[in-house]
N, C-alpha and C. Protein backbone atom coordinates (compact mmCIF):
# COMPACT_ATOMS: atom_id res chain seq x y z
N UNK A 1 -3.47 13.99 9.61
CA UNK A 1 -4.22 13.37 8.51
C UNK A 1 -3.84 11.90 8.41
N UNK A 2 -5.03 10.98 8.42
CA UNK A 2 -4.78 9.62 8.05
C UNK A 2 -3.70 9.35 6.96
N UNK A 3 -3.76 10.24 5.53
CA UNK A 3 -3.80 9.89 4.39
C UNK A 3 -2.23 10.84 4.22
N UNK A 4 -1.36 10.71 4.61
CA UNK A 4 0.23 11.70 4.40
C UNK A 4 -0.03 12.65 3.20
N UNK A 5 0.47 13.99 3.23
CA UNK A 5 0.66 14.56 2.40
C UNK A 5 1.35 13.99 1.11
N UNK A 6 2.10 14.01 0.28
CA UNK A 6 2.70 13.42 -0.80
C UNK A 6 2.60 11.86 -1.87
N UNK A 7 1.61 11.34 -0.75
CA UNK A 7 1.51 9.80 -1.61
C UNK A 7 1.27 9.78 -3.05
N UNK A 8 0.07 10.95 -3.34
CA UNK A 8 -0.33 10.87 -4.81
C UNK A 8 0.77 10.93 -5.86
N UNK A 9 1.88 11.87 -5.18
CA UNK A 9 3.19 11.87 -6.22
C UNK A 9 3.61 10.97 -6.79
N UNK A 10 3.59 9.71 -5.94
CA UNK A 10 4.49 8.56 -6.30
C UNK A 10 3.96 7.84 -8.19
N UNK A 11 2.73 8.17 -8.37
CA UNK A 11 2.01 7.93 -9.27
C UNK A 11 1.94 8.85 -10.84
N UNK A 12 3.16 9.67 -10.56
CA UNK A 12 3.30 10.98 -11.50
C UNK A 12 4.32 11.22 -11.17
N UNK A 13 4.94 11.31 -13.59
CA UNK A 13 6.66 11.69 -13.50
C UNK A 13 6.46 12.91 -14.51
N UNK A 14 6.91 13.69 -14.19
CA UNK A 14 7.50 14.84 -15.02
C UNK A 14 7.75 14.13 -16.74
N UNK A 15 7.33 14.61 -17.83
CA UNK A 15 7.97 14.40 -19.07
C UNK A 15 7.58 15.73 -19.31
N UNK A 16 7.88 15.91 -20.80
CA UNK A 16 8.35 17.28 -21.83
C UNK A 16 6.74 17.13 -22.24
N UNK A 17 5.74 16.82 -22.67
CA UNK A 17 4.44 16.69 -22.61
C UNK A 17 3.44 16.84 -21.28
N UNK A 18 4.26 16.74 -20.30
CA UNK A 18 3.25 16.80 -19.24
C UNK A 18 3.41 15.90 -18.37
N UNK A 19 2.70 15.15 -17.87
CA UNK A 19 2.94 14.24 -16.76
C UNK A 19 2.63 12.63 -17.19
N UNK A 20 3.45 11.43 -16.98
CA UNK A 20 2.89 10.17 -17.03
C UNK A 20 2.52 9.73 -15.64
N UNK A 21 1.03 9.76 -15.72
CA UNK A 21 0.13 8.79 -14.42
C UNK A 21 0.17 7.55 -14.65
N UNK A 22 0.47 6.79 -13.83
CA UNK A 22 0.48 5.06 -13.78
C UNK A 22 -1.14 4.84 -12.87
N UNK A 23 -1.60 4.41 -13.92
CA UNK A 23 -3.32 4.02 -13.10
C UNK A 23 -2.98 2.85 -12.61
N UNK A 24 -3.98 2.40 -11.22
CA UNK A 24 -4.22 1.14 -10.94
C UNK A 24 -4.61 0.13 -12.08
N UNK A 25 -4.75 -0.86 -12.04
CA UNK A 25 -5.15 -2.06 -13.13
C UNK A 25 -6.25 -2.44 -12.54
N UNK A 26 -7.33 -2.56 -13.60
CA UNK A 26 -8.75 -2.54 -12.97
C UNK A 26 -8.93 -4.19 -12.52
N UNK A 27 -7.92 -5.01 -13.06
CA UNK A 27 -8.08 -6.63 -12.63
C UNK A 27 -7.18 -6.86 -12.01
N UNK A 28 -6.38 -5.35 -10.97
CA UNK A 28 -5.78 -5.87 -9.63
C UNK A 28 -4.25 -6.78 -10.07
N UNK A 29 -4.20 -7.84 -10.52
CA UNK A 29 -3.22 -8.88 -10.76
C UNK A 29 -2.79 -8.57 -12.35
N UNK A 30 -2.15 -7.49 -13.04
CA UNK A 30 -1.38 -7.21 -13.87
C UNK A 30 -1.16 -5.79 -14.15
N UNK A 31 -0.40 -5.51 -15.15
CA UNK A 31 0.78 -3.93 -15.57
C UNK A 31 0.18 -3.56 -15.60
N UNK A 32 0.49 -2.01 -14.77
CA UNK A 32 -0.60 -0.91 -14.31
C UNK A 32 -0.55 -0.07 -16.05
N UNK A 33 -2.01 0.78 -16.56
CA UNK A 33 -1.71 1.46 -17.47
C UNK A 33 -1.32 2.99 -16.93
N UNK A 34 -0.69 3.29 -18.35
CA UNK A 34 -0.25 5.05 -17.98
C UNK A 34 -0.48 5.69 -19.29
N UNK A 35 -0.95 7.04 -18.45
CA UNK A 35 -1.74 7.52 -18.99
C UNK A 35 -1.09 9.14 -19.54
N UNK A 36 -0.94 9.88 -20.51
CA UNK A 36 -0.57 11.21 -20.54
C UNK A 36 -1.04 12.33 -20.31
N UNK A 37 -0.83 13.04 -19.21
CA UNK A 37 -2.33 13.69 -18.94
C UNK A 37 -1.10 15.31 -18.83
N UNK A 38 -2.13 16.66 -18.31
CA UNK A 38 -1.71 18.20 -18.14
C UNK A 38 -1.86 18.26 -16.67
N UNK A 39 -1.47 19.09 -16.28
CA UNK A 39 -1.35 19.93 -15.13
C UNK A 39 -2.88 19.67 -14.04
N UNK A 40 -4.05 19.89 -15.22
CA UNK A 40 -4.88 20.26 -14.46
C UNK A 40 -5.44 18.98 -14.26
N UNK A 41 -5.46 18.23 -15.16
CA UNK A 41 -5.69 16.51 -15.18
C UNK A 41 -5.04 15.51 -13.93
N UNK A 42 -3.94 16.39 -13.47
CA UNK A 42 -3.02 15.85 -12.58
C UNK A 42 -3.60 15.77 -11.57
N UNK A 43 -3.92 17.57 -11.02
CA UNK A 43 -4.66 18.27 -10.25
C UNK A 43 -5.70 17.16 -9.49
N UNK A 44 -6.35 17.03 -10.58
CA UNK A 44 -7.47 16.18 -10.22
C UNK A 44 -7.48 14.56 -9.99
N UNK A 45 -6.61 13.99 -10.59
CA UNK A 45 -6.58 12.90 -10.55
C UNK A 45 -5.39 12.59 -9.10
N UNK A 46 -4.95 13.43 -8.08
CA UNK A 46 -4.07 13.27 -7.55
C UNK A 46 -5.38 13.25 -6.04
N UNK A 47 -6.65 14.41 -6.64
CA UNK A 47 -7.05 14.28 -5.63
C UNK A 47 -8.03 13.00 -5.21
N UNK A 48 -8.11 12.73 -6.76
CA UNK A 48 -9.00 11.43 -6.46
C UNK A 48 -8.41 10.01 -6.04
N UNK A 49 -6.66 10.17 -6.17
CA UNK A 49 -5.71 8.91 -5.73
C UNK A 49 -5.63 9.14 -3.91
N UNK A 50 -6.03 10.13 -3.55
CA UNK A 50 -5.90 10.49 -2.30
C UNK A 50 -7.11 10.29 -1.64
N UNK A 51 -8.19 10.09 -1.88
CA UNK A 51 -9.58 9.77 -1.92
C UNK A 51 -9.56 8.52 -1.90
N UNK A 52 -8.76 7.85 -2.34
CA UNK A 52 -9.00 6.22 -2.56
C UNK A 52 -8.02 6.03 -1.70
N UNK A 53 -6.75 6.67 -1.15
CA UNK A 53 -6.37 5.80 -0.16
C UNK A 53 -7.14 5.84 1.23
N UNK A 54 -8.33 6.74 0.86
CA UNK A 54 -9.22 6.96 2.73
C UNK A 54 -9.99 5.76 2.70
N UNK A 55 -10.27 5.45 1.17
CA UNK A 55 -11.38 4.40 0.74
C UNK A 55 -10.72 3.27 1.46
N UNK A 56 -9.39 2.88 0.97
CA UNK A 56 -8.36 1.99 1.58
C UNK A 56 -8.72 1.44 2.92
N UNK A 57 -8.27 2.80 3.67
CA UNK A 57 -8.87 2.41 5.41
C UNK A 57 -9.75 2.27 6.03
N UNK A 58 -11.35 2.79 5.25
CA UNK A 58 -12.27 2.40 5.29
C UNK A 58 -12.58 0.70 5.43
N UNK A 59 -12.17 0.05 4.13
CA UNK A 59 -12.38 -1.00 3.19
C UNK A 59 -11.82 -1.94 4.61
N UNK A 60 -10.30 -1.70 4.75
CA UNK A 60 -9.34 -2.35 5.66
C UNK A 60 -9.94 -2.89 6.82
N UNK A 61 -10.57 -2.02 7.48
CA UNK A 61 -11.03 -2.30 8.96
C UNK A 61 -11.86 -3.43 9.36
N UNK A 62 -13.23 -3.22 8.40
CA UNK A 62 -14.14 -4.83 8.29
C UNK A 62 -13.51 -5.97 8.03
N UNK A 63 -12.54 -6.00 7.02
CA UNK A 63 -11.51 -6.42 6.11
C UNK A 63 -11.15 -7.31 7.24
N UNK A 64 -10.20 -6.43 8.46
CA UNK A 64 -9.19 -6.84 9.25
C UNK A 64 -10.40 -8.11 10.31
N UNK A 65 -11.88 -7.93 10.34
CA UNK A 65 -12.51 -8.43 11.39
C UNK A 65 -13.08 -9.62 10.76
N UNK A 66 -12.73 -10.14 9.04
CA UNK A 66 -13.40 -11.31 8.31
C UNK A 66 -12.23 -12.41 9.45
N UNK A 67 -10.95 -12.42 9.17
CA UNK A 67 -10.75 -13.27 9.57
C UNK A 67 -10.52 -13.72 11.42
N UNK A 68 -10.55 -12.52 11.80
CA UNK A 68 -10.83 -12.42 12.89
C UNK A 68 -11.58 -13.26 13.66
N UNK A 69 -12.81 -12.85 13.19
CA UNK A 69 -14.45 -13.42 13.28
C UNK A 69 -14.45 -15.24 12.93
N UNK A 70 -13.61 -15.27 12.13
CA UNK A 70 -12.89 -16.94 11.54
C UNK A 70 -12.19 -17.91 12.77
N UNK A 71 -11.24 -16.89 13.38
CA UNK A 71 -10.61 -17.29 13.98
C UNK A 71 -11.01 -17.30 15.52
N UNK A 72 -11.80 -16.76 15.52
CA UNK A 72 -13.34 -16.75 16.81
C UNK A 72 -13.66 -17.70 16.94
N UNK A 73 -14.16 -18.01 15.69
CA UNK A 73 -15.42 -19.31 16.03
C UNK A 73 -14.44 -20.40 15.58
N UNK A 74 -13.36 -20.92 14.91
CA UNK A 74 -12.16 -21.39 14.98
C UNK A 74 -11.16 -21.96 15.66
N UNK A 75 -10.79 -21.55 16.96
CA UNK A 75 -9.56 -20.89 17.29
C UNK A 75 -8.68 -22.05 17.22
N UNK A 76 -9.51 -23.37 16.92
CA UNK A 76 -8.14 -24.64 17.00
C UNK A 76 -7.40 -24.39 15.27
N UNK A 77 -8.01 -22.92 14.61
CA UNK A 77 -7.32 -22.61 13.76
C UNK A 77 -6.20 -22.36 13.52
N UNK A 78 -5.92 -20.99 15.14
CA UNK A 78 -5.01 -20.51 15.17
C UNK A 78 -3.31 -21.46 16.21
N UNK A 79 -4.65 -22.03 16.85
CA UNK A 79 -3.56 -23.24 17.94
C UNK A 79 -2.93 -23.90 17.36
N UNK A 80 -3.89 -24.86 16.17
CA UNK A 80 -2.73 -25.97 15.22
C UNK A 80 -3.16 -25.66 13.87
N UNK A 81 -1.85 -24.83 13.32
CA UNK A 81 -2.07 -24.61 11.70
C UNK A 81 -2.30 -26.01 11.04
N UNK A 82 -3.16 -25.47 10.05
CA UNK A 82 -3.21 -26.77 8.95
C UNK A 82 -3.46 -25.86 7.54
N UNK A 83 -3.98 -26.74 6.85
CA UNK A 83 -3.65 -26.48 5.26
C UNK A 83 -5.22 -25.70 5.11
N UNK A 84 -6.45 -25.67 6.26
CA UNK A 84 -7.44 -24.89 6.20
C UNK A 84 -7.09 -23.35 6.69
N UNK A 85 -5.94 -23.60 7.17
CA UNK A 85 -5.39 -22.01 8.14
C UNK A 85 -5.10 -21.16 7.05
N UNK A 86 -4.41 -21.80 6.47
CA UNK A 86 -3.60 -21.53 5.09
C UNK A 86 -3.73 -20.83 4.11
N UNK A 87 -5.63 -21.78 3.99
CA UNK A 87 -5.84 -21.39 2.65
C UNK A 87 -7.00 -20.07 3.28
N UNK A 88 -7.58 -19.87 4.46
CA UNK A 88 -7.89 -18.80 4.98
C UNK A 88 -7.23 -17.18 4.66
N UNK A 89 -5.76 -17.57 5.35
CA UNK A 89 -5.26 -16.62 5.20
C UNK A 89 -4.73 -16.11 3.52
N UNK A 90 -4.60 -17.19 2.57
CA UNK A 90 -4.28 -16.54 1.72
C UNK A 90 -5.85 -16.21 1.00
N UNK A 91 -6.60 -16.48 0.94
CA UNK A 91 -8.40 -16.02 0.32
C UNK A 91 -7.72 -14.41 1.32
N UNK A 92 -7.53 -13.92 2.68
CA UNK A 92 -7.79 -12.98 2.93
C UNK A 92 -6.87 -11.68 2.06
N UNK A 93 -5.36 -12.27 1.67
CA UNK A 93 -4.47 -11.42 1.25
C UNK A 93 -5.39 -11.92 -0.17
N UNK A 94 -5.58 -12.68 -0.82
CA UNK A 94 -6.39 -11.84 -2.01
C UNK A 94 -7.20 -10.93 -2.24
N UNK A 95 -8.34 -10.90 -0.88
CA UNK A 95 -9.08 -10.41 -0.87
C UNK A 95 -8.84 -8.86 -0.46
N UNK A 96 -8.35 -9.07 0.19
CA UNK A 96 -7.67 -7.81 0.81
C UNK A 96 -6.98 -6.59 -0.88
N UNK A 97 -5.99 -7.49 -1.01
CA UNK A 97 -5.68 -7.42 -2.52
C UNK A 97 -6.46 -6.16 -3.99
N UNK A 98 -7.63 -6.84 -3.97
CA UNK A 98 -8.63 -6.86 -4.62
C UNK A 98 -9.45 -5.67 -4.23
N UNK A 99 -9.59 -5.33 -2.92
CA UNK A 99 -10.48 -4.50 -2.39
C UNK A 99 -9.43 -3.22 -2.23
N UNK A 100 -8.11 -3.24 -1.89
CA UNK A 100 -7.54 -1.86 -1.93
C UNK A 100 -7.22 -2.06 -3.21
N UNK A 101 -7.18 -2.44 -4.69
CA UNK A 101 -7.31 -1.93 -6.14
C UNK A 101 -8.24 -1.49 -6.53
N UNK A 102 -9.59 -1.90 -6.15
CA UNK A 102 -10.67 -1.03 -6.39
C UNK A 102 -10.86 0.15 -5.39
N UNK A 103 -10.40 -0.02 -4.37
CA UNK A 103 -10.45 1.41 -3.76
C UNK A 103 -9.67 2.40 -4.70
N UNK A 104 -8.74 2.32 -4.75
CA UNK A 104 -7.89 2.84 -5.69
C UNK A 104 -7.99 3.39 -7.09
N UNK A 105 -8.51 2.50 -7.98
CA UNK A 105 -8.97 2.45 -9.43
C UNK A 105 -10.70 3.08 -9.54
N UNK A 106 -11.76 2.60 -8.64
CA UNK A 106 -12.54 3.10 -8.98
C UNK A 106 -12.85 4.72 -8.55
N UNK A 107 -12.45 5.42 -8.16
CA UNK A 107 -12.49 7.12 -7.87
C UNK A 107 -12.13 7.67 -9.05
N UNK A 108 -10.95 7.02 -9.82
CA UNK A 108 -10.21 7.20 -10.79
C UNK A 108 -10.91 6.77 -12.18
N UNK A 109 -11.84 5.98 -12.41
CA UNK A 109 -12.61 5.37 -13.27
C UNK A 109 -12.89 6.31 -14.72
N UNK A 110 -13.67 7.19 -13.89
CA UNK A 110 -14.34 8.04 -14.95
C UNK A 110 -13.11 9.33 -15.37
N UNK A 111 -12.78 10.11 -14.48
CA UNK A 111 -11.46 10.87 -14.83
C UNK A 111 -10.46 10.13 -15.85
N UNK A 112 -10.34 9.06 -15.91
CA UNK A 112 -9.47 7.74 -17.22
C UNK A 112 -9.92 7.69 -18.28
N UNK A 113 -11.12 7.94 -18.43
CA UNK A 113 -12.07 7.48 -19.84
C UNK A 113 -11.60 8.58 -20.99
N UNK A 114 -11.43 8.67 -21.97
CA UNK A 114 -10.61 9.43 -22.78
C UNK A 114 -9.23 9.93 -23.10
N UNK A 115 -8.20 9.54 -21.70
CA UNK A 115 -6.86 9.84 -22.10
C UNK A 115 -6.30 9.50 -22.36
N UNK A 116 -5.43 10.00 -22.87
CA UNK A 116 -4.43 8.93 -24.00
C UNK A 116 -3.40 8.39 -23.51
N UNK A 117 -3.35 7.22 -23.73
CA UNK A 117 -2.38 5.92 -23.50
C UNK A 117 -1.15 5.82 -23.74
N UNK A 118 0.25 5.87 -22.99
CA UNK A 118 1.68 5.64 -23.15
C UNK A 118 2.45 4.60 -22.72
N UNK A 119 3.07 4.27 -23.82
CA UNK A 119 3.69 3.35 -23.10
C UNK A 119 5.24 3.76 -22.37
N UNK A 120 5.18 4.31 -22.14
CA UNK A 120 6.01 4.67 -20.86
C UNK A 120 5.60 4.42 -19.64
N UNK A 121 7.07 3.93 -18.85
CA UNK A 121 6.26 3.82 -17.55
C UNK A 121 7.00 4.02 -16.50
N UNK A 122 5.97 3.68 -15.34
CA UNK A 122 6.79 4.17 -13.58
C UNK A 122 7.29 3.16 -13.10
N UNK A 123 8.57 2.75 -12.94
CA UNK A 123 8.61 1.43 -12.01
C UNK A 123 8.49 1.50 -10.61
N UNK A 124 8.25 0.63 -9.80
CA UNK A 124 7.86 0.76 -8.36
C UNK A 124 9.48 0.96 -7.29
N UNK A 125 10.48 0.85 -7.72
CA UNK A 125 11.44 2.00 -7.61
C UNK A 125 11.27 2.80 -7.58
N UNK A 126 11.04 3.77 -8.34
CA UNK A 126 10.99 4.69 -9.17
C UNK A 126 10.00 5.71 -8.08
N UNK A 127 8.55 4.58 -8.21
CA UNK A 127 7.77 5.26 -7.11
C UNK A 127 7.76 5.63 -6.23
N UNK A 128 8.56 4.56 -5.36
CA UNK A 128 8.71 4.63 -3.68
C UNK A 128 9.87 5.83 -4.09
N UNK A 129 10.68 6.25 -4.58
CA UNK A 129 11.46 7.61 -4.83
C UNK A 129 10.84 8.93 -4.60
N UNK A 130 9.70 8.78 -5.88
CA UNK A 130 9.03 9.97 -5.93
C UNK A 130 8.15 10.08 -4.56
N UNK A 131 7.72 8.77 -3.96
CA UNK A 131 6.75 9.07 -2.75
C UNK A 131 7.84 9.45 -1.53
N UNK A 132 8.78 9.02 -1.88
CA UNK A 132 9.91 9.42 -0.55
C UNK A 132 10.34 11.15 -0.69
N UNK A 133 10.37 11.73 -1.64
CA UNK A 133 10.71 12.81 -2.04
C UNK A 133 9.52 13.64 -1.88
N UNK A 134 8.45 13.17 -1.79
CA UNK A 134 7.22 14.47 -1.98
C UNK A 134 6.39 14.28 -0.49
N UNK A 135 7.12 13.12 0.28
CA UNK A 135 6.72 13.08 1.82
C UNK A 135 7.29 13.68 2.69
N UNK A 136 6.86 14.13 4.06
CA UNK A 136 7.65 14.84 4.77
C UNK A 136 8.21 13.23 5.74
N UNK A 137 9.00 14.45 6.21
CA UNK A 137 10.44 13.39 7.26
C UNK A 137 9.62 12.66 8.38
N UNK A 138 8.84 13.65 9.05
CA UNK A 138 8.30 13.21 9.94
C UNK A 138 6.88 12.62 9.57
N UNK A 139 6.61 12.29 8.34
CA UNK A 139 5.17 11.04 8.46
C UNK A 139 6.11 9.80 7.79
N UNK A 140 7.22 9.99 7.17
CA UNK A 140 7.89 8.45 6.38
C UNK A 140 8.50 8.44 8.17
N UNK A 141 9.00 8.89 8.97
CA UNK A 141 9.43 8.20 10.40
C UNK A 141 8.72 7.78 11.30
N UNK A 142 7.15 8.29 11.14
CA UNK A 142 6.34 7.86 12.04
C UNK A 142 5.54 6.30 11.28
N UNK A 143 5.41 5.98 10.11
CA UNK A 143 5.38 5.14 9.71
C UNK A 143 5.97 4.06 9.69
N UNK A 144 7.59 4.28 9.45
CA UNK A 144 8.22 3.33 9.46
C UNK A 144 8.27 2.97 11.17
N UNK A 145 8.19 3.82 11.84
CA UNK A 145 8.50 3.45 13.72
C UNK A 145 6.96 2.44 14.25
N UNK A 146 5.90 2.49 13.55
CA UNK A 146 4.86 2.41 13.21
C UNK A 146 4.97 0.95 13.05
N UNK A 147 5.72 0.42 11.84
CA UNK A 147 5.57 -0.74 10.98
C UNK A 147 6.41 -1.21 11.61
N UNK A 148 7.77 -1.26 12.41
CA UNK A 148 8.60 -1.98 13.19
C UNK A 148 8.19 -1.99 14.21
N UNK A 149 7.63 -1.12 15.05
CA UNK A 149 6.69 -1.78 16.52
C UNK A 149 6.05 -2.89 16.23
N UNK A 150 5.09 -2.77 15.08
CA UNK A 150 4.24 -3.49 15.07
C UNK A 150 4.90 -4.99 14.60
N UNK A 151 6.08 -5.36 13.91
CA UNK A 151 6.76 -6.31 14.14
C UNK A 151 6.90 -6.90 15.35
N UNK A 152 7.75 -5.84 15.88
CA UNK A 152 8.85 -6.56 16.92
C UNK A 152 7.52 -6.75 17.68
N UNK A 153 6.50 -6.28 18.21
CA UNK A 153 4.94 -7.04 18.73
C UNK A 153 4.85 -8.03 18.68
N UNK A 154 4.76 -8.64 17.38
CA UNK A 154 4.20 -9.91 17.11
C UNK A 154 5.28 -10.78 16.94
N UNK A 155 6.89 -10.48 16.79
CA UNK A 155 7.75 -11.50 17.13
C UNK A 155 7.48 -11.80 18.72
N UNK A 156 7.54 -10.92 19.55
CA UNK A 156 7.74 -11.13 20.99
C UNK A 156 6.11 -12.00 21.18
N UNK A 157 5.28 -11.82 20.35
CA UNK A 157 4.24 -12.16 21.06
C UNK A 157 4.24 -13.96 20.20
N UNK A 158 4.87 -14.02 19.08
CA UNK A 158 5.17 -15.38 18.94
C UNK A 158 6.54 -16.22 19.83
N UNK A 159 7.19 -15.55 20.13
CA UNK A 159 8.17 -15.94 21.07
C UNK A 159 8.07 -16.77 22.17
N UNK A 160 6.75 -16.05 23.02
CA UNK A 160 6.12 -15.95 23.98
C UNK A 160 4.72 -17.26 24.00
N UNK A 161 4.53 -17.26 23.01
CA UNK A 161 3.39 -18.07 23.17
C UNK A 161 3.72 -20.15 23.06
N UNK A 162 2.82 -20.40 23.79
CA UNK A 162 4.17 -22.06 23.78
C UNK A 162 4.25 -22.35 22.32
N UNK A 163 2.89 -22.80 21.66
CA UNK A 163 3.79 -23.60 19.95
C UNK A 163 3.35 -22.33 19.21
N UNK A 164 4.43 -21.85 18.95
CA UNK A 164 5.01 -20.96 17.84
C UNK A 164 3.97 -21.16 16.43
N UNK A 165 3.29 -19.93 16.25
CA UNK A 165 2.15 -20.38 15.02
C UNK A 165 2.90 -19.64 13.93
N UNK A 166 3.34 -20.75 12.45
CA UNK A 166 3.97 -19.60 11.63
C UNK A 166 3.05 -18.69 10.94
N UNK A 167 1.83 -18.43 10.83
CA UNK A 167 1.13 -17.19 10.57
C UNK A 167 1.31 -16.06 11.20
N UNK A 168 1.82 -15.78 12.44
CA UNK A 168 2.28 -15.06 13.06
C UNK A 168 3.92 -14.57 12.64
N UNK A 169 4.54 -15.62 12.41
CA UNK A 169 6.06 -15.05 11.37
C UNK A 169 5.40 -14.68 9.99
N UNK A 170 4.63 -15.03 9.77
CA UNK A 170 4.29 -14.62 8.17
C UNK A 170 3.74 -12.70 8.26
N UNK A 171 3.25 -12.69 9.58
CA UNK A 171 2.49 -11.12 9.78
C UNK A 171 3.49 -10.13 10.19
N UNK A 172 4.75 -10.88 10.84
CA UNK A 172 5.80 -10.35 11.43
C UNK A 172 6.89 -9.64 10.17
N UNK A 173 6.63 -10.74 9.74
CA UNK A 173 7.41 -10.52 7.76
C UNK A 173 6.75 -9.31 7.23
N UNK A 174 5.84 -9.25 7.26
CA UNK A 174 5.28 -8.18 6.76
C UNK A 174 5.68 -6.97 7.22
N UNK A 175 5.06 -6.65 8.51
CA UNK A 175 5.50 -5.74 8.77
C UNK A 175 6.85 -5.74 9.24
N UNK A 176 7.80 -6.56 9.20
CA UNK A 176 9.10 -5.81 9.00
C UNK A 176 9.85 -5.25 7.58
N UNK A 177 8.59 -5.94 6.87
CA UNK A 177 9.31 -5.68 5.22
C UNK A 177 8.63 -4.19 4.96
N UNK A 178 7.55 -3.92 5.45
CA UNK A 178 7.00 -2.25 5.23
C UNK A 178 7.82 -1.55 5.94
N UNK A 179 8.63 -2.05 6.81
CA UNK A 179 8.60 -1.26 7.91
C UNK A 179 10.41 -0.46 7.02
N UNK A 180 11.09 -1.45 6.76
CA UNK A 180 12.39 -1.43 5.86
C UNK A 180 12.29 -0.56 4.92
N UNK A 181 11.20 -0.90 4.46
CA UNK A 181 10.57 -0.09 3.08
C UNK A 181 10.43 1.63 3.07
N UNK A 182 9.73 1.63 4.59
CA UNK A 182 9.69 3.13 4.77
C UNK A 182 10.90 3.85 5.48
N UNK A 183 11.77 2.86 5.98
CA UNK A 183 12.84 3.12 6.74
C UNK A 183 13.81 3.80 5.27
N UNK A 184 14.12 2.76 4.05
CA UNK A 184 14.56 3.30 2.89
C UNK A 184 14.21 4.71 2.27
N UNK A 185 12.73 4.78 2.31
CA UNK A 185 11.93 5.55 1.76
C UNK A 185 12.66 7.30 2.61
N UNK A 186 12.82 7.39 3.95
CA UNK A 186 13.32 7.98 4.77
C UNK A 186 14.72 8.41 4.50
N UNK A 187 15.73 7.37 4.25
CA UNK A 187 16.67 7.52 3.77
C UNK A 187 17.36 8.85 2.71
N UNK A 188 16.24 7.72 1.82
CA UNK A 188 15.94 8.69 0.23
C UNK A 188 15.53 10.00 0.77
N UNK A 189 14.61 10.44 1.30
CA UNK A 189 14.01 11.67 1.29
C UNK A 189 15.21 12.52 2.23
N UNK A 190 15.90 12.10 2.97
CA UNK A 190 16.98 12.93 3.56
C UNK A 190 18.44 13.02 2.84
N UNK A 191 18.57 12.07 2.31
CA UNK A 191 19.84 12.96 0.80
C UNK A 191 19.19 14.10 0.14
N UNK A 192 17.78 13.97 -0.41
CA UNK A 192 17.49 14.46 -1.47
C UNK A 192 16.03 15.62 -1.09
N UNK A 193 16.73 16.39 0.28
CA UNK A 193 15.63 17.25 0.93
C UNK A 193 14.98 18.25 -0.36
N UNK A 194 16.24 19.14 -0.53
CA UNK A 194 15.67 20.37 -1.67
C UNK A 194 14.82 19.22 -2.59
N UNK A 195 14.36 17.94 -3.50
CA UNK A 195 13.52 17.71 -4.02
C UNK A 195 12.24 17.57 -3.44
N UNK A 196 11.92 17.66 -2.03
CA UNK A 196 10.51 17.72 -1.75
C UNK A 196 9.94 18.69 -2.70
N UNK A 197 8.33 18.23 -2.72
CA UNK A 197 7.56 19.43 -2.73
C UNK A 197 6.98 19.73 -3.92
């Protein structure tokens, strides 16, 4: 499966009432709301957070070919950065941004409309915990092996190339920082096996 078993967890904590869901934020750039919902509310809203991360990879792919297509008809873009490279790439991480929160938030839209509001909340600690705990071993290792290939790629392939483009350390950053992320995430889930599930 594209979409790992356990992700929806990360988004749902156990309380004495039932469960607190942390919704996406429908304007993307501020504090997610949470919501108090039952069992069966969960049910459903876990399947529709799982639905939106397919939306995700959907969204991603065209996504990945805007700047692409830029850098096509471009390419003295990618040869000598300037302050047009720049502002390319950051329009794309907004955009990008923007389009996996509505993937996310809108499945979830209408299932939101009526529940009641807490202020309690999930911190993104907290999350990557619960998503490390309700994932299996072998999709947080194939991910993280995943996100450090795809580093050490693009270091060697900036290494390699004569003038060193820092957009290429900036992509390298990335995925070594996911890649850490799930490497942790891995960690966590192997102290704390009996909490899968």
């Amino acid at each position: 499966m594209l979409v790992p078993k356990g992700v929806e967890e990360a988004l749902f904590k156990r309380v004495v009432d039932g469960w607190i869901f942390s919704a996406p934020n429908p304007w993307t750039f501020g504090r997610r709301h949470s919501y108090l919902v039952n069992d069966a509310q969960k049910a459903e809203l876990g399947m529709r957070v799982r639905r939106g991360r397919y939306f995700r990879i959907v969204a991603l792919i065209p996504m990945f070919g805007l700047p692409l297509a830029a850098f096509l008809v471009a390419p003295s873009l990618l040869r000598a950065p300037s302050i047009t490279t720049w502002v390319v790439f950051a329009l794309f991480v907004v955009v990008a941004s923007i389009a996996m929160n509505l993937c996310d938030y809108l499945p979830l839209r209408r299932l939101l409309v009526g529940l009641p509001r807490t202020t309690e909340r999930i911190g993104l600690v907290e999350m990557h915990g619960r998503q490390a705990q309700a994932m299996s071993v072998k999709a947080l290792a194939t991910i993280a092996l995943i996100e450090l290939l795809a580093c050490l790629a693009v270091v060697a392939q900036w290494l390699t190339s004569v003038r060193g483009n820092p957009i290429t350390l900036v992509s390298a950053a990335i995925f070594g920082l996911l890649g850490i992320l799930f490497l942790r995430m891995l960690f966590v889930r192997l102290r704390t096996p009996q909490s899968a599930g």
